[in-house]
Protein backbone atom coordinates (compact mmCIF):
# COMPACT_ATOMS: atom_id res chain seq x y z
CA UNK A 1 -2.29 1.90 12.12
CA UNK A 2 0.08 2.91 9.69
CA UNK A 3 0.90 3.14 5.91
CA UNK A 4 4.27 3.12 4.35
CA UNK A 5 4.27 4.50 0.44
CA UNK A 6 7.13 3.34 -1.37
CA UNK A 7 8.44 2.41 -4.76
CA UNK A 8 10.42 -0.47 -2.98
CA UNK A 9 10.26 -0.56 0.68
CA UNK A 10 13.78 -1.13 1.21
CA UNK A 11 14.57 2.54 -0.08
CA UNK A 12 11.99 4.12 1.47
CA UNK A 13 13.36 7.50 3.56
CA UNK A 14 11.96 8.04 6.55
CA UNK A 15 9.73 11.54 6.25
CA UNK A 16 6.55 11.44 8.40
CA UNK A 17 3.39 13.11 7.43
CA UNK A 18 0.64 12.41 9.81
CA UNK A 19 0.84 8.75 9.85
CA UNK A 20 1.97 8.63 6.37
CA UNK A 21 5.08 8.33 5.46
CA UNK A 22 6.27 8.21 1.89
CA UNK A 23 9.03 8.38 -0.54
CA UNK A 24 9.27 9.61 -4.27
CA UNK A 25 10.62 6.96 -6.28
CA UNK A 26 12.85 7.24 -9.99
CA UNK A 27 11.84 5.41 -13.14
CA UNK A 28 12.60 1.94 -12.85
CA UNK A 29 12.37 -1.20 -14.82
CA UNK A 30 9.95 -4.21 -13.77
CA UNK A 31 9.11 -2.44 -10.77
CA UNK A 32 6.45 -2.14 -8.62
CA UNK A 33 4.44 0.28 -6.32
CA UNK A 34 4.37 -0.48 -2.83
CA UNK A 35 1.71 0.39 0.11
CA UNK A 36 2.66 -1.13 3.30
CA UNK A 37 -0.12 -1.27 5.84
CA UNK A 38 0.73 -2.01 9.11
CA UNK A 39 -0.95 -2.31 12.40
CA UNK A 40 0.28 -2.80 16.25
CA UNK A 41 -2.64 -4.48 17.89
CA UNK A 42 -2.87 -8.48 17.53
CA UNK A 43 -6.82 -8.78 16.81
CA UNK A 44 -6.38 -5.69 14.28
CA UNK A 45 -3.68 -6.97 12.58
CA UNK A 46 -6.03 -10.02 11.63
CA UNK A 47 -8.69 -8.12 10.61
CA UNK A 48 -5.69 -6.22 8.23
CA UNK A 49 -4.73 -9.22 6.78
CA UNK A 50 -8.46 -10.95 5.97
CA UNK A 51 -9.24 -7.24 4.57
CA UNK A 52 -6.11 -7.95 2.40
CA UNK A 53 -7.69 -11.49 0.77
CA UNK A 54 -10.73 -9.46 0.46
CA UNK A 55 -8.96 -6.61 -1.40
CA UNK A 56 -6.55 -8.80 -3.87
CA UNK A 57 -10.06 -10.67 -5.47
CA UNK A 58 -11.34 -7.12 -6.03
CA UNK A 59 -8.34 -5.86 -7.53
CA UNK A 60 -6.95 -8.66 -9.26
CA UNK A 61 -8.82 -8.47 -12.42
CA UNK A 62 -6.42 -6.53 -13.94
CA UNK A 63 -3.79 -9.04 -12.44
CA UNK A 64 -1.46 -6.35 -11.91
CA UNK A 65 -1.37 -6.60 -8.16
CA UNK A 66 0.01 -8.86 -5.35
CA UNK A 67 0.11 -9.07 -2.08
CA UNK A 68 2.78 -10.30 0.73
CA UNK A 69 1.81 -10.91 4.16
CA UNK A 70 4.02 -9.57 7.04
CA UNK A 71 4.15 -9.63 10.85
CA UNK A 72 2.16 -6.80 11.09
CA UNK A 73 -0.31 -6.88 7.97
CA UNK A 74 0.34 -6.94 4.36
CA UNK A 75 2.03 -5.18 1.48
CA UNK A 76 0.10 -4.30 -1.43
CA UNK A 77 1.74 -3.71 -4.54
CA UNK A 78 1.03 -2.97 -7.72
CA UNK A 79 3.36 -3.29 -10.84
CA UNK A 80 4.30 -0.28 -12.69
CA UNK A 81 2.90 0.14 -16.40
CA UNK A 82 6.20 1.87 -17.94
CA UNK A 83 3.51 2.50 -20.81
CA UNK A 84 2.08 5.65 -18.84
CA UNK A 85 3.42 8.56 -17.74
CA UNK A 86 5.52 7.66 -14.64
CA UNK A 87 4.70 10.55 -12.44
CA UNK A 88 0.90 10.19 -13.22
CA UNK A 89 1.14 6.71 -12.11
CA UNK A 90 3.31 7.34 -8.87
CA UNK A 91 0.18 10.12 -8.21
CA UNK A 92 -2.65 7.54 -8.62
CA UNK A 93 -1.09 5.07 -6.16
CA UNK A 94 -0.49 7.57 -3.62
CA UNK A 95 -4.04 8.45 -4.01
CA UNK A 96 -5.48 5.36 -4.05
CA UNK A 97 -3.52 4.29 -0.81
CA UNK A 98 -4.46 7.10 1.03
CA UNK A 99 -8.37 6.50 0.38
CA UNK A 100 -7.31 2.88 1.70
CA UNK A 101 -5.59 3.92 4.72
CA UNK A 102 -8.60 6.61 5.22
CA UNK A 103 -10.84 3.85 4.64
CA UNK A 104 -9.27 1.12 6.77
CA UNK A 105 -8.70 3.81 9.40
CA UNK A 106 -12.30 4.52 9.91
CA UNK A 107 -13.09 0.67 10.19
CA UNK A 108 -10.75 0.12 12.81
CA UNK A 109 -11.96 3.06 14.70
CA UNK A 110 -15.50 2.00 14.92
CA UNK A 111 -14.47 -1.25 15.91
């Protein structure tokens, strides 16, 4: 499994860190955080995507998240709060998608 970290996923630069790869994004308007999970094996990728559903209910009660379904598991994105300081924010995500990644990683290996 993987996880892409991007601002938008289109203008994400390719630097690899592990099996992290990520990309510091510039102030924006209306726009949103991104964490791409993605996995290669068919029966995983379902699991990926029924984790997703699962995930959106929990975080959706702050109705700042959404989530897009892709090929190989889901995007997860959360919309930026230009009310807070940018760079604080951009830090949170990336720490709150690596704990998911950690997390999901962990599942999938006991599996």
């Amino acid at each position: 499994m993987e996880i892409l970290i991007s601002m938008k996923a289109d203008d994400m630069r390719r630097t690899k860190f592990r099996n992290l790869q990520m990309d510091m994004p510039a102030t924006q308007t209306n726009g949103h955080f991104i964490a791409e999970l993605r996995e290669a094996e068919t029966d995983k990728v379902e699991l990926l995507k029924r984790y997703g559903e699962i995930l959106l209910k929990k975080l959706n009660t702050k109705r700042n998240y959404a989530i897009e379904y892709t090929e190989h598991g889901f995007k997860l994105k959360k919309q930026v709060d230009y009310e807070r300081d940018y760079m604080e924010e951009w830090d949170e995500w990336v720490e709150f998608s690596r704990e998911l990644y950690e997390q999901l990683e962990e599942f999938f290996q006991e599996e």
